[in-house]
C-alpha atoms as a PDB file:
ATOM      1  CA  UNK A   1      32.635 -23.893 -31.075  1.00  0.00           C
ATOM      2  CA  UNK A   2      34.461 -22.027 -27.858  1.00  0.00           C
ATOM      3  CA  UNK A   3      33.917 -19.018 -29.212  1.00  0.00           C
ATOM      4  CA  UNK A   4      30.369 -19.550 -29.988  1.00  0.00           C
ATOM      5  CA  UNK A   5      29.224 -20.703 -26.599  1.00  0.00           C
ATOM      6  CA  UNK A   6      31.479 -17.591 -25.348  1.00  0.00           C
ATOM      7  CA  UNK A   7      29.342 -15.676 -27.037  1.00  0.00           C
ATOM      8  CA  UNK A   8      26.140 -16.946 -26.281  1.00  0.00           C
ATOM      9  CA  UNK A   9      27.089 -16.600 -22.727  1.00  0.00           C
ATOM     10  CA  UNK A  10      28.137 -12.965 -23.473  1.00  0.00           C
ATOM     11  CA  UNK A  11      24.571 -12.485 -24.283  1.00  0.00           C
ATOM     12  CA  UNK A  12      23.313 -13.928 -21.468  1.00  0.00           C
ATOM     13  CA  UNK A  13      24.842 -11.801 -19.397  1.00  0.00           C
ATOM     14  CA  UNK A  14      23.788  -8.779 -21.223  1.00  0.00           C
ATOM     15  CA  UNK A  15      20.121  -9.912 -20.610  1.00  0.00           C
ATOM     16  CA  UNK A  16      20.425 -10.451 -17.018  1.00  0.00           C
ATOM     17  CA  UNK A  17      22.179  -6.720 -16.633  1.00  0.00           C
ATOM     18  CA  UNK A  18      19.350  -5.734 -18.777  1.00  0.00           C
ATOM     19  CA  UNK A  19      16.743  -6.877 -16.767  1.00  0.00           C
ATOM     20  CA  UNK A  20      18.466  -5.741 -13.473  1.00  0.00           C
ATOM     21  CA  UNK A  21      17.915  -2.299 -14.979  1.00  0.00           C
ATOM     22  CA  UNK A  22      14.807  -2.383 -15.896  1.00  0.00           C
ATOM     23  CA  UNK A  23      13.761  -4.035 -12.410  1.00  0.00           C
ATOM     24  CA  UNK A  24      15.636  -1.253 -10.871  1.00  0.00           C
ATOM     25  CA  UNK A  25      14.001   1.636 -13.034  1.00  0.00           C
ATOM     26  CA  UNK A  26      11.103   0.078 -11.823  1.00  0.00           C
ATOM     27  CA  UNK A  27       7.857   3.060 -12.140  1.00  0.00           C
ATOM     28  CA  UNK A  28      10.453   5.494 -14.143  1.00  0.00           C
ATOM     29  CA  UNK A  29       9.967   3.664 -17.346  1.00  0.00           C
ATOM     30  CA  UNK A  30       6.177   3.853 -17.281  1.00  0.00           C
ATOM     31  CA  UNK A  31       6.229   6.229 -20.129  1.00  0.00           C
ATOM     32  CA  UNK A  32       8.109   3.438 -22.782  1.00  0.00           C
ATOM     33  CA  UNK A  33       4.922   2.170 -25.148  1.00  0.00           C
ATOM     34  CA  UNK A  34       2.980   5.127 -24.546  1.00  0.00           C
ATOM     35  CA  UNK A  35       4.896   7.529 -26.908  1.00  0.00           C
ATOM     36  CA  UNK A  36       3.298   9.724 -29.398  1.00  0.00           C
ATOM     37  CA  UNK A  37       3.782   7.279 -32.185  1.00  0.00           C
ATOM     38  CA  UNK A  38       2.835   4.275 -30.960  1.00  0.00           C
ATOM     39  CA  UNK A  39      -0.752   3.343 -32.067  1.00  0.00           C
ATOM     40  CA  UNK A  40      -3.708   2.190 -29.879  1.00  0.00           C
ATOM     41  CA  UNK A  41      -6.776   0.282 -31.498  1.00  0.00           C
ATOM     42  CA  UNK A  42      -8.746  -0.635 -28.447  1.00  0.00           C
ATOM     43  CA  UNK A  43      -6.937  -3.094 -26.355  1.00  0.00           C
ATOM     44  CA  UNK A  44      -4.285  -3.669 -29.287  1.00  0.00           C
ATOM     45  CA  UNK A  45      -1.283  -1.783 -29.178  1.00  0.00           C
ATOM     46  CA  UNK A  46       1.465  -1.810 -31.755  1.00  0.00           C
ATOM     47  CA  UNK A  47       4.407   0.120 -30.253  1.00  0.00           C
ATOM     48  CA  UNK A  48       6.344   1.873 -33.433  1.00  0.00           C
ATOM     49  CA  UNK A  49       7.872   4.621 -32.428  1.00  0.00           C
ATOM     50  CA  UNK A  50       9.058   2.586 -28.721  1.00  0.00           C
ATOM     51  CA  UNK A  51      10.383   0.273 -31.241  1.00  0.00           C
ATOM     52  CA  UNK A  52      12.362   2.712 -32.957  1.00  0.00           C
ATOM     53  CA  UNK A  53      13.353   4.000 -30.010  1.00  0.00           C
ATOM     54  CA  UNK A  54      14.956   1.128 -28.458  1.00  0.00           C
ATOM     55  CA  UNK A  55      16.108   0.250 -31.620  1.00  0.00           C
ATOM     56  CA  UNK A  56      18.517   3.300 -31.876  1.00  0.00           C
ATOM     57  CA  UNK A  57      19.154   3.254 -28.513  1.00  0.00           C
ATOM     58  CA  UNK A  58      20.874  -0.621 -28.894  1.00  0.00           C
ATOM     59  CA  UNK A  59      22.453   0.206 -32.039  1.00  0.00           C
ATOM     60  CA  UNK A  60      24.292   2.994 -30.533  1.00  0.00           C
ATOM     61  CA  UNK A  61      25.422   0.697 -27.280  1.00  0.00           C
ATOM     62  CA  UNK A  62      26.556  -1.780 -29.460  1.00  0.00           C
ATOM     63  CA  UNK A  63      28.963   0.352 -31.571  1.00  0.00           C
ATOM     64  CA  UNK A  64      30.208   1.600 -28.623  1.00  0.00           C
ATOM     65  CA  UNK A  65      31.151  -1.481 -26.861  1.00  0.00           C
ATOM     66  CA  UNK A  66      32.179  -2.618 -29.945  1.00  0.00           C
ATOM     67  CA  UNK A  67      34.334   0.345 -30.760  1.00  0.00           C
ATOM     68  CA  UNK A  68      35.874   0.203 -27.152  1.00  0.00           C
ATOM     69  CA  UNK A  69      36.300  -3.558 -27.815  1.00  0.00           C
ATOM     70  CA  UNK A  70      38.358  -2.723 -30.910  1.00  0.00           C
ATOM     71  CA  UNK A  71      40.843  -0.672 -28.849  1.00  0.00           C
END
């Protein structure tokens, strides 16, 4: 169960560095949901390729922490 909570308050602390960013980027990330491949049916967006892009872009933090980790 230590490890667990350990973890969980790894996460935590992911988010909060996460949002830091983001607050920090502030107006420089007004491009992410308006990509070419995200689709737009009125006021309804459904953000595919952003998805897909954050989606890579996590996977490849995470191997790298998790490759450093592993050292």
């Amino acid at each position: 169960m230590l490890a667990f909570s350990r973890l969980l308050i790894g996460f935590g602390i992911l988010l909060v560095l996460a949002g830091i960013a983001v607050r920090l980027a502030g107006g420089k990330l007004g491009w992410l949901g308006h990509l070419p491949g995200d689709l737009r049916f009125g006021h309804v967006c459904f953000p595919l390729a952003t998805c897909l892009l954050v989606s890579v872009v996590a996977t490849v933090v995470i191997n790298l922490i998790v490759r450093i980790l592993r050292l």
